[in-house]
Each structure stands twice: as structure tokens, then as C-alpha cells.
C-alpha atoms as a PDB file:
ATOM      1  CA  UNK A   1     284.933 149.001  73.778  1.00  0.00           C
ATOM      2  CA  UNK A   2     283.871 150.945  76.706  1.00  0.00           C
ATOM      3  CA  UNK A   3     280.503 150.140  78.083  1.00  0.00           C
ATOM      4  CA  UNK A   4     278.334 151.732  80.530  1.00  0.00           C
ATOM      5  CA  UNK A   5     275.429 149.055  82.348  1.00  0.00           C
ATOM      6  CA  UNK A   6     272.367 150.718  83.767  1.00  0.00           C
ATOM      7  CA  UNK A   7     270.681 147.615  85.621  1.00  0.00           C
ATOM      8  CA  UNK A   8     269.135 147.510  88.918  1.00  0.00           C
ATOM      9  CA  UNK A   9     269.145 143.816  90.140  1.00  0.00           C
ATOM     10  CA  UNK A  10     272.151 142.780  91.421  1.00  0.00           C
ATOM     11  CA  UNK A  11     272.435 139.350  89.308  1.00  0.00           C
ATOM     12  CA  UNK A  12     271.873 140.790  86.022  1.00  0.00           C
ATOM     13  CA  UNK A  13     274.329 143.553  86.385  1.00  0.00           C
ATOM     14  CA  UNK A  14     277.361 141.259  87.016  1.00  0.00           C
ATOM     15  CA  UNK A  15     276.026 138.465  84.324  1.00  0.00           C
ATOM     16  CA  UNK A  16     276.938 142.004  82.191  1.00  0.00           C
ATOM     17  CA  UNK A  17     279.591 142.866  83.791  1.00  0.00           C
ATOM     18  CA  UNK A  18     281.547 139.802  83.448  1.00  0.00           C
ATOM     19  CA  UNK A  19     280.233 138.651  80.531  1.00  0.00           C
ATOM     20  CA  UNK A  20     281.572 142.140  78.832  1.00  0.00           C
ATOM     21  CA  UNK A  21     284.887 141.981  80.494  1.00  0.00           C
ATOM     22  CA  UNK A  22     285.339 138.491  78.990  1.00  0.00           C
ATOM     23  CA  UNK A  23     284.815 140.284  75.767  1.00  0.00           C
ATOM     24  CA  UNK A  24     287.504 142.492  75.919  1.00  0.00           C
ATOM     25  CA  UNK A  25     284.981 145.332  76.694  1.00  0.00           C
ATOM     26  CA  UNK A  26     285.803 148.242  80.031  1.00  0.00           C
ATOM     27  CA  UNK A  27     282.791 148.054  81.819  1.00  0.00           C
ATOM     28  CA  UNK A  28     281.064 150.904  84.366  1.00  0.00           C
ATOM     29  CA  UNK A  29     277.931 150.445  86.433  1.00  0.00           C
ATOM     30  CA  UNK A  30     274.925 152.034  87.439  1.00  0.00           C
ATOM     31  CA  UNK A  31     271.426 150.807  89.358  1.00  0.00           C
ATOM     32  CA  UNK A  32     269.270 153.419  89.080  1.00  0.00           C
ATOM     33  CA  UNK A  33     269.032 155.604  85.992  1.00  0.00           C
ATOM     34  CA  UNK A  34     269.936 159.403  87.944  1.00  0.00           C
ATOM     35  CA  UNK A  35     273.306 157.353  88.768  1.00  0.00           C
ATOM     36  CA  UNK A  36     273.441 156.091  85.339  1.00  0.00           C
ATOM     37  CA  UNK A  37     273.155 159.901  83.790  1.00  0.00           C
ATOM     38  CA  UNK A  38     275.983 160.961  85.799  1.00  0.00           C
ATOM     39  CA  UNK A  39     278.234 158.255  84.942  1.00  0.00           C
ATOM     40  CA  UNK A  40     277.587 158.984  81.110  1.00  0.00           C
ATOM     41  CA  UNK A  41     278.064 162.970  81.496  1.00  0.00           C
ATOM     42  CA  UNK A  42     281.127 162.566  82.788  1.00  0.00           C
ATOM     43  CA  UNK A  43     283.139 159.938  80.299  1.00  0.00           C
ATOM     44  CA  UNK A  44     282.523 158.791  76.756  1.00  0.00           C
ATOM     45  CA  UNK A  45     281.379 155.485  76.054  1.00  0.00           C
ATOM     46  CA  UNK A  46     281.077 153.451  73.079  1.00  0.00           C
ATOM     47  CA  UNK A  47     277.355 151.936  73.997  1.00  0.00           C
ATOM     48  CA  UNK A  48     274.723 151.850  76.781  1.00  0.00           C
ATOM     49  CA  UNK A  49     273.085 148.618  77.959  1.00  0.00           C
ATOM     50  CA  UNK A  50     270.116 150.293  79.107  1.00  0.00           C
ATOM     51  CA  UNK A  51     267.577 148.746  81.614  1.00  0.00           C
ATOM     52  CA  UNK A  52     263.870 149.872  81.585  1.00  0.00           C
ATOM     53  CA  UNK A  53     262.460 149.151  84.489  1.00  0.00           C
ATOM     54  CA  UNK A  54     264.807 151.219  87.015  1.00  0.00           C
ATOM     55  CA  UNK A  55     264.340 153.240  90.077  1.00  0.00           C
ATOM     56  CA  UNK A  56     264.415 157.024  90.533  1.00  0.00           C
ATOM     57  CA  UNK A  57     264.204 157.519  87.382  1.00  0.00           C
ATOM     58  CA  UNK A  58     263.401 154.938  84.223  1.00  0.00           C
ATOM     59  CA  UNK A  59     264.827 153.672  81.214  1.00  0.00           C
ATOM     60  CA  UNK A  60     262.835 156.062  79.195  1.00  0.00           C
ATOM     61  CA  UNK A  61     263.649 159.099  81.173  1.00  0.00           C
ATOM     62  CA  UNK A  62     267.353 158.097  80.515  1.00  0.00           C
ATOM     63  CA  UNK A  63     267.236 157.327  76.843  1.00  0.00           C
ATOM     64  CA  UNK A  64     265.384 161.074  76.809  1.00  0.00           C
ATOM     65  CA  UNK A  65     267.671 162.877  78.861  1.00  0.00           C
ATOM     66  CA  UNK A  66     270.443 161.542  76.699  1.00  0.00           C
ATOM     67  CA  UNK A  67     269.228 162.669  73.593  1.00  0.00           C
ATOM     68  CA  UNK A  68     268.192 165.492  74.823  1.00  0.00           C
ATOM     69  CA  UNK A  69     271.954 166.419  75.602  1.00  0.00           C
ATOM     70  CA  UNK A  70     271.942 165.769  71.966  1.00  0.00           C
ATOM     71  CA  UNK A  71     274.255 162.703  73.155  1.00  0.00           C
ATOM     72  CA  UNK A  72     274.779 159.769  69.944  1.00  0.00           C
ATOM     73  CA  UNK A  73     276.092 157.146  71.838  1.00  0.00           C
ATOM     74  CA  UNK A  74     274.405 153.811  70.668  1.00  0.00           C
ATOM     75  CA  UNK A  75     272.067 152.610  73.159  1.00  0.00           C
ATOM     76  CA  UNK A  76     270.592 148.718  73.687  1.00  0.00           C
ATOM     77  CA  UNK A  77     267.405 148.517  75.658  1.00  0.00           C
ATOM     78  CA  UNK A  78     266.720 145.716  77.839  1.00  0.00           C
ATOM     79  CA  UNK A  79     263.304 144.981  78.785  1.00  0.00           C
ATOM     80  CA  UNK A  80     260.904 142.592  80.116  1.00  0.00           C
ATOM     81  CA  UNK A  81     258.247 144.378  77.967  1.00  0.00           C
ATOM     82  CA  UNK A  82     257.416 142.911  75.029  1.00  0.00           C
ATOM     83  CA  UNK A  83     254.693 144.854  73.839  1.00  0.00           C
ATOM     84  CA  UNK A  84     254.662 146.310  70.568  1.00  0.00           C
ATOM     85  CA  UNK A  85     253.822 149.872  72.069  1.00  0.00           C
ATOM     86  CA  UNK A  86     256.828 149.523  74.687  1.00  0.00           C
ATOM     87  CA  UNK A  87     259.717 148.774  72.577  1.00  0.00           C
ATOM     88  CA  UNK A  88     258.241 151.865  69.570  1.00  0.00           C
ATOM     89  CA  UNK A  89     258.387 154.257  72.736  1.00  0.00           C
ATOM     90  CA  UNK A  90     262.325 153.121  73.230  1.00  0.00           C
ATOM     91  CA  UNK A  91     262.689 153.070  69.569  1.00  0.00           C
ATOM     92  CA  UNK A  92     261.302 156.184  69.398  1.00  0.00           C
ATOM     93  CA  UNK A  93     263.317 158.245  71.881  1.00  0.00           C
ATOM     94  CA  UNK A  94     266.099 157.219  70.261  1.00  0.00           C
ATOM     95  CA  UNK A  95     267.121 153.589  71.188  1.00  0.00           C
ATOM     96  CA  UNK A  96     269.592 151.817  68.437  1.00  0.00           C
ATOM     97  CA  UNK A  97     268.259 148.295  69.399  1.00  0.00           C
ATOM     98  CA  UNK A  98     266.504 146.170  72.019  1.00  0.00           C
ATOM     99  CA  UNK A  99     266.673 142.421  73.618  1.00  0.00           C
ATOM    100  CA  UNK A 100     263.338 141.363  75.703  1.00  0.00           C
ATOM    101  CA  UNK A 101     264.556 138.849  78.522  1.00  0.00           C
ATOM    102  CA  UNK A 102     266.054 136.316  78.829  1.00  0.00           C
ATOM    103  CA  UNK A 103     268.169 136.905  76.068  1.00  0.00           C
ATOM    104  CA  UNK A 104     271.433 134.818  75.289  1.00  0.00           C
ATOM    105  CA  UNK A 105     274.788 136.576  75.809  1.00  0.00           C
ATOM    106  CA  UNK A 106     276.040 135.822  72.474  1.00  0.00           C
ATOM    107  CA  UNK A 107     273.262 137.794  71.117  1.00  0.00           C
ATOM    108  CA  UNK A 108     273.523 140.499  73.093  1.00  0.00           C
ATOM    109  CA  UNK A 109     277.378 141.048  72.045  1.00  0.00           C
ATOM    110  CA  UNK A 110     276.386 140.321  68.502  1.00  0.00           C
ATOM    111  CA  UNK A 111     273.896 143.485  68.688  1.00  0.00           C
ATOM    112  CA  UNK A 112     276.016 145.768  70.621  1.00  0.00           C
ATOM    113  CA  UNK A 113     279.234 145.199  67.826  1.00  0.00           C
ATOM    114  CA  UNK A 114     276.266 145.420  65.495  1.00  0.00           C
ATOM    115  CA  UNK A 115     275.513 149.193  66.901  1.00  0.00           C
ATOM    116  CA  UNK A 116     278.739 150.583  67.392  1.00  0.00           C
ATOM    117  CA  UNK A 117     279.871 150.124  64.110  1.00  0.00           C
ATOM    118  CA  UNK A 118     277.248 152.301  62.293  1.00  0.00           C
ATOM    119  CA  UNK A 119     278.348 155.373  62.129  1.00  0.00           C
ATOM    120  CA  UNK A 120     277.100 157.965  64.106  1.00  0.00           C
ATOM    121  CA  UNK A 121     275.472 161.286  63.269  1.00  0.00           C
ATOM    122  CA  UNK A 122     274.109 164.619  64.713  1.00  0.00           C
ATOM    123  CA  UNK A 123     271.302 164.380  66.599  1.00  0.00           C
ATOM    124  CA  UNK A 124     268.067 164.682  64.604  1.00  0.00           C
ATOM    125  CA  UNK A 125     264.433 163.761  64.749  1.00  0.00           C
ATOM    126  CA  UNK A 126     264.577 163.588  60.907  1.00  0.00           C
ATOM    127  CA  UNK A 127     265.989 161.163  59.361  1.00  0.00           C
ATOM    128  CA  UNK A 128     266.498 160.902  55.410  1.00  0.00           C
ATOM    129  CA  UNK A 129     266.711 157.876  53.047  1.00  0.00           C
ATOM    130  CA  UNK A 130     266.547 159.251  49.352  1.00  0.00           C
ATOM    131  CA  UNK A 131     263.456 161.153  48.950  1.00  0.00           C
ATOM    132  CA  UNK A 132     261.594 159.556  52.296  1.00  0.00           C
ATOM    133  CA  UNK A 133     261.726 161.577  55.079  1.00  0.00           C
ATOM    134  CA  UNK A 134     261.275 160.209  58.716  1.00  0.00           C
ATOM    135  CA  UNK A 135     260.225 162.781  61.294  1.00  0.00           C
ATOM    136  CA  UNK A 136     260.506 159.941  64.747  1.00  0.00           C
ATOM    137  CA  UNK A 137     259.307 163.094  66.806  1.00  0.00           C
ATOM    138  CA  UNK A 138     256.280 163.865  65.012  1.00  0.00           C
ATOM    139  CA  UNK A 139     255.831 160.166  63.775  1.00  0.00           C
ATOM    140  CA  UNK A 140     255.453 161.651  59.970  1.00  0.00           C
ATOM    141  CA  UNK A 141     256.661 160.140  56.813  1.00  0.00           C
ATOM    142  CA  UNK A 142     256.873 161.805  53.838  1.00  0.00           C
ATOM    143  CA  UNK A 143     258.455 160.942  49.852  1.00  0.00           C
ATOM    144  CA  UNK A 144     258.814 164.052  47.854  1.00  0.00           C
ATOM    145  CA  UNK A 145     255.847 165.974  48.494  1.00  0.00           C
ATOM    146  CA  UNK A 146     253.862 163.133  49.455  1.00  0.00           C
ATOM    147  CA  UNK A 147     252.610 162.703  52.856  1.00  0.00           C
ATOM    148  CA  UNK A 148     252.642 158.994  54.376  1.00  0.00           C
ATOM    149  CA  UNK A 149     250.063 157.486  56.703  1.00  0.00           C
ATOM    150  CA  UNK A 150     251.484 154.489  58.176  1.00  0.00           C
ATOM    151  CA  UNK A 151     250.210 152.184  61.171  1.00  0.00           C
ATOM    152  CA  UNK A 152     251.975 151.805  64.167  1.00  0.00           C
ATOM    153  CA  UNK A 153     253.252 148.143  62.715  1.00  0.00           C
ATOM    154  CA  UNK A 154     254.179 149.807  59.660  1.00  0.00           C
ATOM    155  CA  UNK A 155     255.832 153.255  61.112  1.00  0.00           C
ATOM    156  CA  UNK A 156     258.044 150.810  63.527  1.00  0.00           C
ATOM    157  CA  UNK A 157     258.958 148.309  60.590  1.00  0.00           C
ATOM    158  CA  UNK A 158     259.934 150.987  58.828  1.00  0.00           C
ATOM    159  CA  UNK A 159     261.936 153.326  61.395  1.00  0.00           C
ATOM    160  CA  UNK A 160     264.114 149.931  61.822  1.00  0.00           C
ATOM    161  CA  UNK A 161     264.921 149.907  58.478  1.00  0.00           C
ATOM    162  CA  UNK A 162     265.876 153.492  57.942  1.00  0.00           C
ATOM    163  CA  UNK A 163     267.651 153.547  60.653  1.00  0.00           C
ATOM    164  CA  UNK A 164     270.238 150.523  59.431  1.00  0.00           C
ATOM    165  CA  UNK A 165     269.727 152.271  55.701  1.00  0.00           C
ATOM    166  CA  UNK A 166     272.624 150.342  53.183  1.00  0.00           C
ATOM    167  CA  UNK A 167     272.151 147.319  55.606  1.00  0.00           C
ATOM    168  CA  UNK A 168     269.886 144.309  55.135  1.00  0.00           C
ATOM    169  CA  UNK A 169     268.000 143.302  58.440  1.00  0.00           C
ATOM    170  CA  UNK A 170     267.022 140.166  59.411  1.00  0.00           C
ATOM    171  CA  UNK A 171     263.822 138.612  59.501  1.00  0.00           C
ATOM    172  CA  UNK A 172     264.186 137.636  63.344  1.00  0.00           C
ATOM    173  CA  UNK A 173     264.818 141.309  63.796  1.00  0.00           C
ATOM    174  CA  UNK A 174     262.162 143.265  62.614  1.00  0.00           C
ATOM    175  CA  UNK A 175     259.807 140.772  63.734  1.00  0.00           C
ATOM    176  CA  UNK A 176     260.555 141.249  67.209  1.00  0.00           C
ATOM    177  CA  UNK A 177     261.102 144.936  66.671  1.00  0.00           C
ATOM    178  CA  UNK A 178     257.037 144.749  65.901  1.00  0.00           C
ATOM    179  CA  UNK A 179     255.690 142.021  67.931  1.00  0.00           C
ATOM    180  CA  UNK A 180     258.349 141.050  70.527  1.00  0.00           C
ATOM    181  CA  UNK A 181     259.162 138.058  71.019  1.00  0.00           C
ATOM    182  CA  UNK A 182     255.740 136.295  70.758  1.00  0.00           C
ATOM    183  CA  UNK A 183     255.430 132.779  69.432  1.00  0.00           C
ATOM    184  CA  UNK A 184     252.105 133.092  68.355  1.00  0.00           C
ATOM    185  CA  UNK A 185     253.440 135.398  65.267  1.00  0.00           C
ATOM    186  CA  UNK A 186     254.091 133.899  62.259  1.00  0.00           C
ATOM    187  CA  UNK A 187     256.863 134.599  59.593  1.00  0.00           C
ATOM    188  CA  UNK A 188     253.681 135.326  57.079  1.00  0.00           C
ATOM    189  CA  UNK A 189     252.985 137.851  59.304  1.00  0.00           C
ATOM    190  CA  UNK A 190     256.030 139.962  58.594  1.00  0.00           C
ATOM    191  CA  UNK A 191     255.758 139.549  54.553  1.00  0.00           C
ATOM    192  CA  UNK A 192     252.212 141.143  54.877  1.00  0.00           C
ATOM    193  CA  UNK A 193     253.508 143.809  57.070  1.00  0.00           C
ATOM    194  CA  UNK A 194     256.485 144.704  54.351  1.00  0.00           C
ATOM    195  CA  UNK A 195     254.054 144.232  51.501  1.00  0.00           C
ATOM    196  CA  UNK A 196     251.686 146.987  53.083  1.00  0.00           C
ATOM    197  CA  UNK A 197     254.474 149.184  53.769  1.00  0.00           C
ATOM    198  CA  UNK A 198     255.709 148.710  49.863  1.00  0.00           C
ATOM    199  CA  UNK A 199     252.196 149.606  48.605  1.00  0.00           C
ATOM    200  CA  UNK A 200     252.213 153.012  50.618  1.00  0.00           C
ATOM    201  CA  UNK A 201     256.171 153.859  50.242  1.00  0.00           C
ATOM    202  CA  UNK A 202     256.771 152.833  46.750  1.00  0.00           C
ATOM    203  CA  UNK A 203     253.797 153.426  45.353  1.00  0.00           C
ATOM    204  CA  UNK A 204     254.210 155.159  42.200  1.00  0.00           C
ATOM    205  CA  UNK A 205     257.643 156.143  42.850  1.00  0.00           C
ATOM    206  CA  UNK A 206     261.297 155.849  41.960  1.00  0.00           C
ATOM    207  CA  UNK A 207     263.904 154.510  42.669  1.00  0.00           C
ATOM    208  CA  UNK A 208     262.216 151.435  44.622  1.00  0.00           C
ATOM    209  CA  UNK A 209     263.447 151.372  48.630  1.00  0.00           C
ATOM    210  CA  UNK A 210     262.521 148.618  50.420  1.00  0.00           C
ATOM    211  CA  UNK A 211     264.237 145.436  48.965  1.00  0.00           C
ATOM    212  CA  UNK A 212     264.220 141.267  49.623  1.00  0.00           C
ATOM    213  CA  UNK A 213     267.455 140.118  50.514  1.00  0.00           C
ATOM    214  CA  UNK A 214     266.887 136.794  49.512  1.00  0.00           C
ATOM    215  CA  UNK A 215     267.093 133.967  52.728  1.00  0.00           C
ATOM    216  CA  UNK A 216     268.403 136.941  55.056  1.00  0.00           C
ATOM    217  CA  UNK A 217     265.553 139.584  55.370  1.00  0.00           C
ATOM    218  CA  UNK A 218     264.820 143.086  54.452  1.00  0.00           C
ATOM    219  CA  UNK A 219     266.984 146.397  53.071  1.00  0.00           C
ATOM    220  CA  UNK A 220     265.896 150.269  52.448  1.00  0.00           C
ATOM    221  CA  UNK A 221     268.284 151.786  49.702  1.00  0.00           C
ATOM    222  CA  UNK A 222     267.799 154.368  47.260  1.00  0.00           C
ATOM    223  CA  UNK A 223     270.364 152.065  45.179  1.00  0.00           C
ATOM    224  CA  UNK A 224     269.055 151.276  42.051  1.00  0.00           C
ATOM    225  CA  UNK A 225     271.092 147.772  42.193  1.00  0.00           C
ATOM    226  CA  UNK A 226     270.892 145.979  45.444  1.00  0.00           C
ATOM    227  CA  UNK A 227     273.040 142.781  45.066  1.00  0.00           C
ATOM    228  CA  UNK A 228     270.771 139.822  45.803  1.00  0.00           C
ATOM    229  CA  UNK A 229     267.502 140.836  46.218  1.00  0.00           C
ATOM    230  CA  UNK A 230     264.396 140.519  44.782  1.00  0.00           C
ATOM    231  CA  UNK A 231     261.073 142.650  45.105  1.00  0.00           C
END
């Protein structure tokens, strides 16, 4: 796997660097995000381990400009922003995943194998599931001719979920896709948010999407039989 590291402090960009080499992985560098842009327009790579908080220009701006050059390689977003309206921003420009630091290394690999092996598509700002329609651009959801109003919580929740469509995700994951990783969040606190989101996206329609995968976490499918999961 070839992987291109935008990171601006010196310590944290050879913990990756290493780290990535001991897994087998061909790593490039960058420290600021303009460097970082010029790197990926000149080679293919199979993710991005993207830093936020850079200089010249940000995270953000990179993520952007890469989808902008309608480029699908999988990106990972680190940041030391937890907030909910911080990681929907990166989600929202077209980030595949995030890790707030500190984050352990074994997680990190675990999400960047988890990324590269979806399969990758044209870019789009519309993404389909069945009869839902996401539009991440103009934050609109839609089933048949039925227009959606979601929450931020719920539209977030919800763009995870499409966006791994056919895959169950796990509990730890969409919670900290909404709320970061804050300890003051409990597990109940997810189940509300899903059962909200049922009552607005199922709600009087078939087939059913959003499924219980039963001691792992959550699943969209337009599948009428999901093995293992309950509503």
C-alpha cells in the first residue's frame, strides 16, 4: 500500500512513517498541505493520512482541493478537534474516516485497510442507497419523492452509514463520528440517535434500511434479509 502523510510536527510524522513502513506500506511525506497537494498530483496513492491543523494551507483546503480534482483516493483525517461540527465539515468534503488524538497505531492501520478496500467510485456529491438519496453538498436527503429533514446528529449518523452501505458499522464508530471521543456520551445516546433517524427514514416505507447488527452495531441496506439483525 502506498501512503502519502500530510503532518506538520516532526514527531508525529515519523511515528507514521515508521509505523507504516513496519506495515509493509511505501510511505511519502509532506508538512504543510501546498507540499502535500503536489506530492498527490504527481503519483497515485492508495490513502491519505491527512492532518488538519497544517500550515499554508489546512487540512480542509486539502481534502477540497482533492475532490475538487475529482480525486477518490481514500482519505483518514487526523485531528485534535473533536467537535461534532469539525469532524461533519471533514466528513463532508469528502473524508472516508477520522481518528481524534492520541489514537493507537493499531487502530489507525485497522481504519486505513478498512478504507482502501471499499471500492471506489466517481466523484459525486450524491450518493444513493435504494430509494434514499444523499446530496453531502447540499446536506439534503430525500426517499422517493419524499424530502428528509434531519439534524446535524442525524445527517452525520447517517452519511457514515451510507457511505459503508452493505457494511455493518460499529457502535464505537458512529459514536465518535457524532460526538468525538467524549466520555461524557453514553451508549443510550447512540440508540436514541438511530431510533430518530428510523422514525424519519423508514417511516412508512419499504424495504426497511437501517438495520441492528446484533452485539456489533449498525447497517443501511436495501436488502430485504440482513443476516443477523434485528430492528
Amino acid at each position: 500500500m502506498r501512503v502519502l502523510v500530510i503532518e506538520d510536527e516532526p514527531r508525529m510524522l515519523e511515528l507514521l512513517r515508521r509505523g507504516l513502513q513496519e506495515h509493509d506500506c511505501t510511505v511519502l511525506t509532506a508538512m504543510d498541505g501546498e507540499g502535500g497537494l503536489e506530492i498527490a498530483a504527481s503519483m497515485e496513492f492508495d490513502a491519505v493520512v491527512l492532518d488538519i491543523g497544517l500550515p499554508l494551507c489546512d487540512g480542509y483546503d486539502v481534502i477540497r482541493a482533492l475532490r475538487g480534482r475529482f480525486c477518490t483516493t481514500p482519505v483518514l483525517m487526523l485531528t485534535a478537534r473533536d467537535g461534532e461540527d469539525d469532524i461533519i465539515r471533514g466528513l463532508d468534503l469528502g473524508a472516508d474516516d477520522y481518528l481524534t488524538k492520541p489514537f493507537s497505531f493499531a487502530e489507525l492501520v485497522a481504519r486505513l485497510q478498512a478504507i482502501t478496500r471499499r471500492p471506489r467510485h466517481e466523484m459525486n456529491s450524491a450518493i444513493q442507497a435504494g430509494d434514499l438519496a444523499v446530496d453531502v453538498l447540499k446536506r439534503s436527503v430525500s426517499r422517493g419523492d419524499r424530502t428528509i429533514e434531519l439534524s446535524r446528529s442525524e445527517f452525520a449518523l447517517l452519511l457514515l452509514l451510507v457511505r459503508s452501505a452493505g457494511e455493518c458499522v460499529s457502535r464505537r464508530s458512529l459514536m465518535e463520528c457524532v460526538w468525538g471521543e467524549n466520555p461524557e456520551v453514553g451508549s443510550g445516546a447512540l440508540d436514541v440517535l438511530v431510533n430518530s433517524l428510523r422514525s424519519k427514514i423508514d417511516l412508512s416505507s419499504r424495504p426497511k434500511l437501517i438495520h441492528t447488527i446484533r452485539g456489533s452495531g449498525y447497517l443501511l441496506s436495501s436488502s430485504m434479509q440482513v443476516a443477523g439483525h434485528s430492528r
